[in-house]
Protein backbone atom coordinates (compact mmCIF):
# COMPACT_ATOMS: atom_id res chain seq x y z
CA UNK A 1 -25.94 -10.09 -17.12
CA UNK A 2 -29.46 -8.76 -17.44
CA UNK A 3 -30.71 -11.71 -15.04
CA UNK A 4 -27.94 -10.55 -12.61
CA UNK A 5 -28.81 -7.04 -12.36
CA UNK A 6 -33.02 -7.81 -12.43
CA UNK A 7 -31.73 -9.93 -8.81
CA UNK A 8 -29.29 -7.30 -6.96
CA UNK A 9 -29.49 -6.83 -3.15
CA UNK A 10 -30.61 -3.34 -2.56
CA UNK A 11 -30.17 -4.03 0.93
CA UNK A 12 -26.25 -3.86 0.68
CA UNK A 13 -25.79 -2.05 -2.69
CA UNK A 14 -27.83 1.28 -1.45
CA UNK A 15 -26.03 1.60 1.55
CA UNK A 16 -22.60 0.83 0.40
CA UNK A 17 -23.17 3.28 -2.47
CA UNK A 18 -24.19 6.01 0.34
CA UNK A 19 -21.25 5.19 2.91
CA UNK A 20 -18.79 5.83 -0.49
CA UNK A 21 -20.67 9.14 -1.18
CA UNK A 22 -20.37 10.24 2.48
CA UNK A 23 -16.87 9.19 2.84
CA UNK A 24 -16.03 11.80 -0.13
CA UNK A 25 -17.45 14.52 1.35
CA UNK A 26 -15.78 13.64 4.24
CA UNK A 27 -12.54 13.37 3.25
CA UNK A 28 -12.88 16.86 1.61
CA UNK A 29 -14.24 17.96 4.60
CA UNK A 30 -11.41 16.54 7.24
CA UNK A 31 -8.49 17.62 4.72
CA UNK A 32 -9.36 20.56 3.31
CA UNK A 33 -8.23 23.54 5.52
CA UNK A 34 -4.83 21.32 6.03
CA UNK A 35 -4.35 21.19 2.36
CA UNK A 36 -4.98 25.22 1.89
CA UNK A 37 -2.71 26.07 4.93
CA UNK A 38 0.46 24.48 3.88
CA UNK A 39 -0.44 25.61 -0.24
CA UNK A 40 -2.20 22.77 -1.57
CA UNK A 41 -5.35 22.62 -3.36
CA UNK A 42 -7.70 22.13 -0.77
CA UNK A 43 -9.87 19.52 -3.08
CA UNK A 44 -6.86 17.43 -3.90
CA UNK A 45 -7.77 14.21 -1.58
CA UNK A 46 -11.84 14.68 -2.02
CA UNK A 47 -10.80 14.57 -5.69
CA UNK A 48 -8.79 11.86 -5.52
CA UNK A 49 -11.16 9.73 -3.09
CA UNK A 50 -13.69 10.46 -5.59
CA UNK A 51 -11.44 8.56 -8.04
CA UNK A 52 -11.15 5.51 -5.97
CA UNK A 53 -14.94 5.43 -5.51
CA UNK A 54 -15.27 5.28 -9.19
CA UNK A 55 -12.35 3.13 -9.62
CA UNK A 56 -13.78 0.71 -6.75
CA UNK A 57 -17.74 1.24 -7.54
CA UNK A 58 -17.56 1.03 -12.03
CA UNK A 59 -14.64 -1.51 -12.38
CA UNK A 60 -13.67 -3.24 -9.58
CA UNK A 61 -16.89 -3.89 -7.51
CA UNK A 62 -18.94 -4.29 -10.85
CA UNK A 63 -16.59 -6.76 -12.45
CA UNK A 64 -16.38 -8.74 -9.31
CA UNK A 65 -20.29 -8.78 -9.23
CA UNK A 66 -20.47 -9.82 -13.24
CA UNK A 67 -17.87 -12.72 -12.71
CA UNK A 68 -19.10 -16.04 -12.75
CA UNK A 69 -19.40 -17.07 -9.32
CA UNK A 70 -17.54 -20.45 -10.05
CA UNK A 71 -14.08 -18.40 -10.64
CA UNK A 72 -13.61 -17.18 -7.02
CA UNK A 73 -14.05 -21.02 -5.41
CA UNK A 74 -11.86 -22.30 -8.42
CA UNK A 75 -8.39 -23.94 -6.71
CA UNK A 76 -6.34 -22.03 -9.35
CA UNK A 77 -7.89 -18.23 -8.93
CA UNK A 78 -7.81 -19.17 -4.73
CA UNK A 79 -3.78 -20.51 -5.12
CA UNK A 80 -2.95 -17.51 -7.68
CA UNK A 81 -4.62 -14.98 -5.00
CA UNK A 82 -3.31 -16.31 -1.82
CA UNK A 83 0.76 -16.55 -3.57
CA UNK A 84 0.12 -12.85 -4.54
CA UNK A 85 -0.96 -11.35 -1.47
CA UNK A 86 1.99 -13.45 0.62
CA UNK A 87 4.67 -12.03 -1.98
CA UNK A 88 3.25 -8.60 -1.41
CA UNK A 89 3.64 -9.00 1.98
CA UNK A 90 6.99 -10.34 2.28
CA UNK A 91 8.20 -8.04 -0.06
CA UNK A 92 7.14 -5.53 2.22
CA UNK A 93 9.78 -7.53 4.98
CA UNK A 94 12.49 -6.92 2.15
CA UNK A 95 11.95 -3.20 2.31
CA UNK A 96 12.06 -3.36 5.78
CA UNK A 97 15.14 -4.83 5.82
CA UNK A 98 17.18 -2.98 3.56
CA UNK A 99 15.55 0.74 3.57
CA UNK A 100 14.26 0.43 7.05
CA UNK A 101 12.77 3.55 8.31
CA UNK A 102 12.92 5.60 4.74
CA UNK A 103 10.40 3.18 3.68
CA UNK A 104 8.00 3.67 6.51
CA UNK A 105 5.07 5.24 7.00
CA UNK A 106 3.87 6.59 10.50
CA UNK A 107 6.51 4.10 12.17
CA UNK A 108 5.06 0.87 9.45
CA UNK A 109 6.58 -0.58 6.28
CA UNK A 110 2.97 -1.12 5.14
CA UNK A 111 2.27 0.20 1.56
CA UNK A 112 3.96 -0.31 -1.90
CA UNK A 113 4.80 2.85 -3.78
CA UNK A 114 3.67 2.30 -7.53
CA UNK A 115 3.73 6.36 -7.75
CA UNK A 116 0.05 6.57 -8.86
CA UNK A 117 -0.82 4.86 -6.10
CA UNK A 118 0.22 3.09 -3.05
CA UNK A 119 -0.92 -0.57 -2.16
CA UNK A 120 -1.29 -1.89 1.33
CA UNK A 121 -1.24 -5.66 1.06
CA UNK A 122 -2.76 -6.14 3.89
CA UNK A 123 -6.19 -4.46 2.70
CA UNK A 124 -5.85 -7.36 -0.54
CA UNK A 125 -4.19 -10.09 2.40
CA UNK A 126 -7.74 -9.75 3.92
CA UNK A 127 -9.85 -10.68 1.15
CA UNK A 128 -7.65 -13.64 0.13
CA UNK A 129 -7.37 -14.83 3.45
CA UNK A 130 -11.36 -15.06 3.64
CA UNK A 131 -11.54 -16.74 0.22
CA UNK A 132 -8.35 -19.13 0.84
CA UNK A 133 -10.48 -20.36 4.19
CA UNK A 134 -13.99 -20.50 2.68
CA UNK A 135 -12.23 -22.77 -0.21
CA UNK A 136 -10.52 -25.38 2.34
CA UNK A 137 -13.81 -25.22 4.90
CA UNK A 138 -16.07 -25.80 2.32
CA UNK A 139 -13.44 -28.97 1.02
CA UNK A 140 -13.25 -30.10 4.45
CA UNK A 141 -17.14 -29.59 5.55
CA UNK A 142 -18.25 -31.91 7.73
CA UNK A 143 -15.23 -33.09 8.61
CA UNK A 144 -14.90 -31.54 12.03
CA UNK A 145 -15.30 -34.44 14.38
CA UNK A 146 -13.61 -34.71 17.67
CA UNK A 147 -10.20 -36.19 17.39
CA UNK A 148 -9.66 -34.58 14.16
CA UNK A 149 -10.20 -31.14 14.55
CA UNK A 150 -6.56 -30.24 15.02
CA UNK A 151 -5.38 -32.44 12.33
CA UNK A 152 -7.74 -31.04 9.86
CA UNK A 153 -7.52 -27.44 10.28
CA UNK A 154 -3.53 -27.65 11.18
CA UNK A 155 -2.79 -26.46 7.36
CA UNK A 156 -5.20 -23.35 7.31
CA UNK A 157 -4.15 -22.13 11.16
CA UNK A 158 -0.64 -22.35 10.15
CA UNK A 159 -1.06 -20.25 6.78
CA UNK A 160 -2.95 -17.33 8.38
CA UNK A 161 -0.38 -17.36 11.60
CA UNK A 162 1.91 -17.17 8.72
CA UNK A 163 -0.03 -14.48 7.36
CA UNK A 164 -0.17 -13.02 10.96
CA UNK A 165 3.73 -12.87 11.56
CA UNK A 166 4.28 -11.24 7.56
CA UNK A 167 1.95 -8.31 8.73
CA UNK A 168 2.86 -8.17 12.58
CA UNK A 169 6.68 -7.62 11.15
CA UNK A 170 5.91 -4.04 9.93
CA UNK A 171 4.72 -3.83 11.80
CA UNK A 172 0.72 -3.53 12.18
CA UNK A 173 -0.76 -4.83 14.92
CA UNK A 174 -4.47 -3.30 13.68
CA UNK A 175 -4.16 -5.42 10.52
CA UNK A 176 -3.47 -8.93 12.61
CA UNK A 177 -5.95 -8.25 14.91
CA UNK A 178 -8.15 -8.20 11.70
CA UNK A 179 -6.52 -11.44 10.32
CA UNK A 180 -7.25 -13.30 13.61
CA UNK A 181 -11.21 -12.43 13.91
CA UNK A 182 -11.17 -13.38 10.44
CA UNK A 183 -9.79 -17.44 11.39
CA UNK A 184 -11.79 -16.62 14.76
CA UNK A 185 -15.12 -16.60 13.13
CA UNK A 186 -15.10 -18.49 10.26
CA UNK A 187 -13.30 -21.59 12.08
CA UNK A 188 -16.19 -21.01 14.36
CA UNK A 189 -19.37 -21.02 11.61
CA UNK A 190 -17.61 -23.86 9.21
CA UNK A 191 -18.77 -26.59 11.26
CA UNK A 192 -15.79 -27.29 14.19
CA UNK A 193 -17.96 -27.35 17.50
CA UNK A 194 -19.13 -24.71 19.85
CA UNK A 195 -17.30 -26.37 22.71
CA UNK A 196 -14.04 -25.70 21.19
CA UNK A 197 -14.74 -22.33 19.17
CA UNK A 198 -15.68 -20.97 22.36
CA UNK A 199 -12.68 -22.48 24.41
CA UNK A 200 -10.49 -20.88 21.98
CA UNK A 201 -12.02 -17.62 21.82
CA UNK A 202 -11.65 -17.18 25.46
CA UNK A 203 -7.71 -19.07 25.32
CA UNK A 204 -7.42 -16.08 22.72
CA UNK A 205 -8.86 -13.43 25.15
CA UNK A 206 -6.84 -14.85 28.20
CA UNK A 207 -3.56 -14.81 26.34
CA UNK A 208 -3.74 -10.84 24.64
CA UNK A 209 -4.96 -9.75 27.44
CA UNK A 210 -1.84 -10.96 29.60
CA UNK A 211 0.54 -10.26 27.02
CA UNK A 212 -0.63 -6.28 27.27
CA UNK A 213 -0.44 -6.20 31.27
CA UNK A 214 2.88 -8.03 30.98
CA UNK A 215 3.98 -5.08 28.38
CA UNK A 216 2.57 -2.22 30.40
CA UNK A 217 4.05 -3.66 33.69
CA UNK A 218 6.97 -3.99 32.03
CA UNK A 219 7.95 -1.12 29.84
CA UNK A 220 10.86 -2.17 28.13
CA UNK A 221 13.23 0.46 27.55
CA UNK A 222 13.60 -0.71 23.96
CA UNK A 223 10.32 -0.02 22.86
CA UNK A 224 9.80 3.28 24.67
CA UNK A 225 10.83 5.41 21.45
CA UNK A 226 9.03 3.16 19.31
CA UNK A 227 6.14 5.23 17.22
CA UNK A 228 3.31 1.95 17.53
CA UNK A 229 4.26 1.42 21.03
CA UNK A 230 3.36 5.05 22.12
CA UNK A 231 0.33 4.94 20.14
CA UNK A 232 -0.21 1.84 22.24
CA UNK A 233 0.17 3.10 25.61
CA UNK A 234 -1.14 7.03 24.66
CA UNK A 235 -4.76 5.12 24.76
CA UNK A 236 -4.74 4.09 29.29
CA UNK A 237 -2.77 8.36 29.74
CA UNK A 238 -3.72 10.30 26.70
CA UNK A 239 -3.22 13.84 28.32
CA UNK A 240 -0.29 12.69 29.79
CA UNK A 241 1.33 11.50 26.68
CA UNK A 242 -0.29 14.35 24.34
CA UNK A 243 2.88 14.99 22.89
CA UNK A 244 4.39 11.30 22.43
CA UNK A 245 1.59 9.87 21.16
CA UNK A 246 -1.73 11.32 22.79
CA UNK A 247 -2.23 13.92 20.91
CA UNK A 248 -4.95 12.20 18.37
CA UNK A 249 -7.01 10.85 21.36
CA UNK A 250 -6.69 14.01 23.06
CA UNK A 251 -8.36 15.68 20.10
CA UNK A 252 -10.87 13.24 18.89
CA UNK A 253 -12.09 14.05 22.87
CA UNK A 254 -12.22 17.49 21.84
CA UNK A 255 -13.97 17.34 18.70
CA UNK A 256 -16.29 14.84 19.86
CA UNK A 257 -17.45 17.19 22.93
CA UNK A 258 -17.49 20.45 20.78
CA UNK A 259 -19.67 18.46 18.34
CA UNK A 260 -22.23 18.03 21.28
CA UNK A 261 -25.65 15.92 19.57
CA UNK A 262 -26.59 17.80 16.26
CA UNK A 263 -22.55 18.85 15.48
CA UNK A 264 -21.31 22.42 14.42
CA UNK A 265 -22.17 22.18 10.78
CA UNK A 266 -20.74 20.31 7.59
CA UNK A 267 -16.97 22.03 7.00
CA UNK A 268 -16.88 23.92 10.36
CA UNK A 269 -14.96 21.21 12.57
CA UNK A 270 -12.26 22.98 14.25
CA UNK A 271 -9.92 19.90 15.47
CA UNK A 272 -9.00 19.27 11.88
CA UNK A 273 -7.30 23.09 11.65
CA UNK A 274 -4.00 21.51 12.84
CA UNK A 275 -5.15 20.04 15.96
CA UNK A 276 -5.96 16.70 14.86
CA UNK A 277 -3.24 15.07 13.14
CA UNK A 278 -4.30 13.21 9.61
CA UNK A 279 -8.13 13.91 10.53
CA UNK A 280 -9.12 12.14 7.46
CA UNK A 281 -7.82 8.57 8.13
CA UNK A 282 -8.53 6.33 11.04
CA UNK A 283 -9.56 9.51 12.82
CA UNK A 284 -12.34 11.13 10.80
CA UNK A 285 -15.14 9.83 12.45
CA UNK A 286 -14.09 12.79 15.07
CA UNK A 287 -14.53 14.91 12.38
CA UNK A 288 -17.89 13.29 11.75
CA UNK A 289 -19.01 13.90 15.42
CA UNK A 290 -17.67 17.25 15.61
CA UNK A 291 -19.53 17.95 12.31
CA UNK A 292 -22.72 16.62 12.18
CA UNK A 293 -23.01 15.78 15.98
CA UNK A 294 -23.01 12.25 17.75
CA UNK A 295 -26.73 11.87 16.27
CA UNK A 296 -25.22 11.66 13.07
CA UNK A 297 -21.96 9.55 13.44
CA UNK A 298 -24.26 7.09 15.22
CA UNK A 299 -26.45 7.34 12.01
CA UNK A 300 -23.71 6.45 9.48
CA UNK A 301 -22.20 3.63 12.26
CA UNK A 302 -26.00 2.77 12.12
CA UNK A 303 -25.88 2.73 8.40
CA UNK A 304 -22.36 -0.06 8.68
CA UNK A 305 -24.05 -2.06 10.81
CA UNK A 306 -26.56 -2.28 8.87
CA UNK A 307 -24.97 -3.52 5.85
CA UNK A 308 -22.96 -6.21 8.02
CA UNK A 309 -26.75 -7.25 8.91
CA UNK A 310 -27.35 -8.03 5.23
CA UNK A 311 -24.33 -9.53 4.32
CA UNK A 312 -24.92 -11.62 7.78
CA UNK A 313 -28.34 -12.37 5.92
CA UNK A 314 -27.14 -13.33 2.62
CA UNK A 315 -24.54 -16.31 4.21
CA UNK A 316 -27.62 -17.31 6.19
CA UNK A 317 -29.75 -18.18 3.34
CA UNK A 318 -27.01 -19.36 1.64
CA UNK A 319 -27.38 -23.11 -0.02
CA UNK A 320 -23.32 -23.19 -0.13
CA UNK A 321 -20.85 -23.73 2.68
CA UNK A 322 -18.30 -21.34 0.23
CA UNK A 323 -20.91 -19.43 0.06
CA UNK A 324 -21.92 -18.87 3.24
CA UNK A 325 -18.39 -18.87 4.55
CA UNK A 326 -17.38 -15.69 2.73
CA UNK A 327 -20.51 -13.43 3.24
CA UNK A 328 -19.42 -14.32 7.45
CA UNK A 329 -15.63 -13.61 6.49
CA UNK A 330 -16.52 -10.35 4.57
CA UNK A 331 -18.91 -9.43 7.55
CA UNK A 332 -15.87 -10.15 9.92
CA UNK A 333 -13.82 -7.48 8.23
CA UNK A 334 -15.98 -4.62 8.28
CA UNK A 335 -17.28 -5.49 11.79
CA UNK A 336 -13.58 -5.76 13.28
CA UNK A 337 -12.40 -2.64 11.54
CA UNK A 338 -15.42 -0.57 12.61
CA UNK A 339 -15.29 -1.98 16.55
CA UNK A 340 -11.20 -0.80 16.29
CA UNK A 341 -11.65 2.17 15.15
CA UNK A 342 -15.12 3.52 16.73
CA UNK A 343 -12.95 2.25 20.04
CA UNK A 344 -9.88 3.79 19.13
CA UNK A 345 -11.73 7.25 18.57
CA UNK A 346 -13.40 6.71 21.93
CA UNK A 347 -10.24 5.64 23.56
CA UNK A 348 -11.83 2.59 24.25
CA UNK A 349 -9.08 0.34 22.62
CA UNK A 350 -5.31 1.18 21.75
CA UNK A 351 -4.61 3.31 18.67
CA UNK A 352 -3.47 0.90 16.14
CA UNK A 353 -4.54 2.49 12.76
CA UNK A 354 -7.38 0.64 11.67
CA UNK A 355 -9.33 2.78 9.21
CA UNK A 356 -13.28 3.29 9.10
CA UNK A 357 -14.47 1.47 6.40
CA UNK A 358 -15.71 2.96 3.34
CA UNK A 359 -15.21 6.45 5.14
CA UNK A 360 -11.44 6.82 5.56
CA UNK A 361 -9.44 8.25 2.74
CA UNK A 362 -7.90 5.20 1.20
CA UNK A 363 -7.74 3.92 -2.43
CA UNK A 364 -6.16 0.06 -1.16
CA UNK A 365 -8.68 -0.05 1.34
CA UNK A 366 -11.78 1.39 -0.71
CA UNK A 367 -11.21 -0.93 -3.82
CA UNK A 368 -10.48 -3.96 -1.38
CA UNK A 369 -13.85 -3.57 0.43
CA UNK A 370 -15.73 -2.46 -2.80
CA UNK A 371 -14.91 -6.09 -4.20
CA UNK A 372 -15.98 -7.86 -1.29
CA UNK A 373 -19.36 -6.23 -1.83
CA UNK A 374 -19.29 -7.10 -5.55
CA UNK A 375 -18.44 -10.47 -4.70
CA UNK A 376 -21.50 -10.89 -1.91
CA UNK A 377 -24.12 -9.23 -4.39
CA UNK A 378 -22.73 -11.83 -7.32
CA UNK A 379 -23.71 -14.60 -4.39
CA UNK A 380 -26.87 -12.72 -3.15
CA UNK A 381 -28.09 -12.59 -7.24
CA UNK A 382 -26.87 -15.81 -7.54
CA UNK A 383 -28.79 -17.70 -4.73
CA UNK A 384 -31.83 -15.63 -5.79
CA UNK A 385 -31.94 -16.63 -9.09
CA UNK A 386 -31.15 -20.43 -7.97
CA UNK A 387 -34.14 -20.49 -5.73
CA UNK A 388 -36.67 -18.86 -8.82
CA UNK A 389 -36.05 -21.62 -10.67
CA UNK A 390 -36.63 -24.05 -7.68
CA UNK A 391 -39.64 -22.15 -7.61
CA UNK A 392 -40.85 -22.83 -10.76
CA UNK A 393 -40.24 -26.54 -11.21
């Protein structure tokens, strides 16, 4: 244990620890005047986002870093976690089915109520997806040859489409975006060749990208009153269709502008008075601009990046293919959720929910990521003490 600690990456831990800081004073921030308007205590979701980050931080992130490495690439702890997450998820389908829209949240049948708190399977689907594929990759490494790329990575593709269409059903269109960049990239660093990782990035690209002109051109009538297809379309006429659907981008342009470069000071946004609906979720990093100014939202998107740099850096040096494969798969997930929602806020990209990690209030998606970090500094101390004793034979 002491060996562990003497080797951890200060490179991820100190800015993971400061993104979980900010993102409590943020939350406070963003929900605050909401809470005191309609007779809340004004502290309640700073308080409880401060529990998470303890939660997350002291138990879950440290016990995934004090684990012995061995456990997470074991066949039994990689079956157990990928049967778990799929039951979660299709028992999420069975509420669905039978309680329909009084189990829904914001138009999505995403979270399981357990009273003290709510689970979104998909948050814990992520994780288990990148450890179920940097387990069968790192079986199958070296394997990739032409003629037998199909065959061998038939089982995986067909688990995380399964995945896909479980999470698609609520449906969340964010969360299988996520799922797919996740297969995307780690089918494409596990060995199969450029050629064809490229080929079917762009088949990939070609085939969303005419599925959302044929929608658009389309407009079914059936859809029309749906809440994730507004959100869809409120991101090409946002004024247009403030009030079915728009009204968050609308906003977030507002905040953004009145933030101007140095923001309006800490606690004074005004977009989160009851302009901005549920400023503290996939939206606060409005709230951040209109705050502390664009300077400083690039600063803390300057501060993710960086810590996707040094995860990058960790699967680089890694001596494992498992190893290697889930510092790129952890990378994938904070990456993709940070490029949905920084275009999302920008109206870059259509409104599908995706939180800002580590900054959103969350407790699903804060312990989730928190043990993904735990698990890449348990690799990073891991590799570091492998290679001092190299260094000393």
């Amino acid at each position: 244990m002491r060996q562990k600690l003497h080797h951890l990456n200060y490179n991820i831990l100190v800015p993971y620890i400061l993104l979980v800081v900010f993102g409590i004073v943020m939350v406070y921030s963003a929900s605050s005047d909401i809470l005191l308007v309609n007779g809340f205590n004004p502290a309640i979701y700073g308080i409880r986002q401060a529990i998470y980050a303890f939660c997350a931080i002291f138990l879950v992130g440290a016990l995934c870093f004090f684990l012995k490495l061995g456990i997470f690439k074991s066949r039994r702890f990689v079956a157990g976690f990928l049967v778990i997450c799929l039951l979660m998820l299709f028992y999420l389908i069975c509420l669905k089915l039978f309680k329909g829209s009084a189990a829904a949240v914001n138009g999505s049948v995403g979270w399981i109520d357990l009273k003290i708190i709510k689970i979104q399977p998909l948050e814990i689907a992520k994780l288990a997806l990148v450890i179920y594929l940097a387990y069968f990759l790192d079986r199958h490494d070296g394997s990739f040859k032409k003629g037998h790329i199909i065959q061998n990575l038939s089982r995986p593709a067909i688990l995380a489409a399964f995945m896909m269409f479980l999470v698609i059903i609520e449906p969340d269109f964010g969360g299988t975006a996520v799922l797919a960049m996740i297969v995307i990239v780690m089918f494409s660093v596990s060995g199969v060749p450029a050629k064809n990782a490229v080929l079917c990035l762009i088949g990939i690209a070609i085939s969303v990208f005419l599925l959302v002109f044929l929608i658009i051109k389309w407009n079914p009538e059936f859809l029309q009153e749906s809440y994730q297809y507004r959100r869809f379309l409120s991101f090409l006429h946002p004024f247009e269709l403030e009030q079915k659907g728009g009204a968050q981008l609308v906003n977030s342009y507002y905040a953004i502008h009145n933030g101007g470069l140095l923001g309006v000071g800490l606690g004074n946004s005004m977009q989160k008075r009851g302009y901005l609906p549920e400023p503290y979720t996939d939206f606060i990093l409005a709230i951040i601009a209109e705050e502390i100014g664009v300077i400083g939202a690039l600063l803390v998107l300057g501060l993710i990046f960086y810590l996707i740099f040094s995860i990058m850096e960790v699967g680089n040096k890694a001596s494992s293919q498992f190893n290697a494969l889930v510092c790129f798969g952890i990378a994938t997930i904070i990456f993709t959720q940070t490029f949905f929602n920084v275009g999302a806020v920008l109206g870059l990209l259509p409104i599908t929910g995706v939180t800002l990690p580590f900054i959103s209030y969350g407790g699903s998606s804060l312990l989730v990521l928190s043990a993904a970090i735990g698990i890449v500094l348990n690799i990073s101390a891991n590799e570091r003490i492998k290679k001092e004793k190299e260094e000393l034979k």
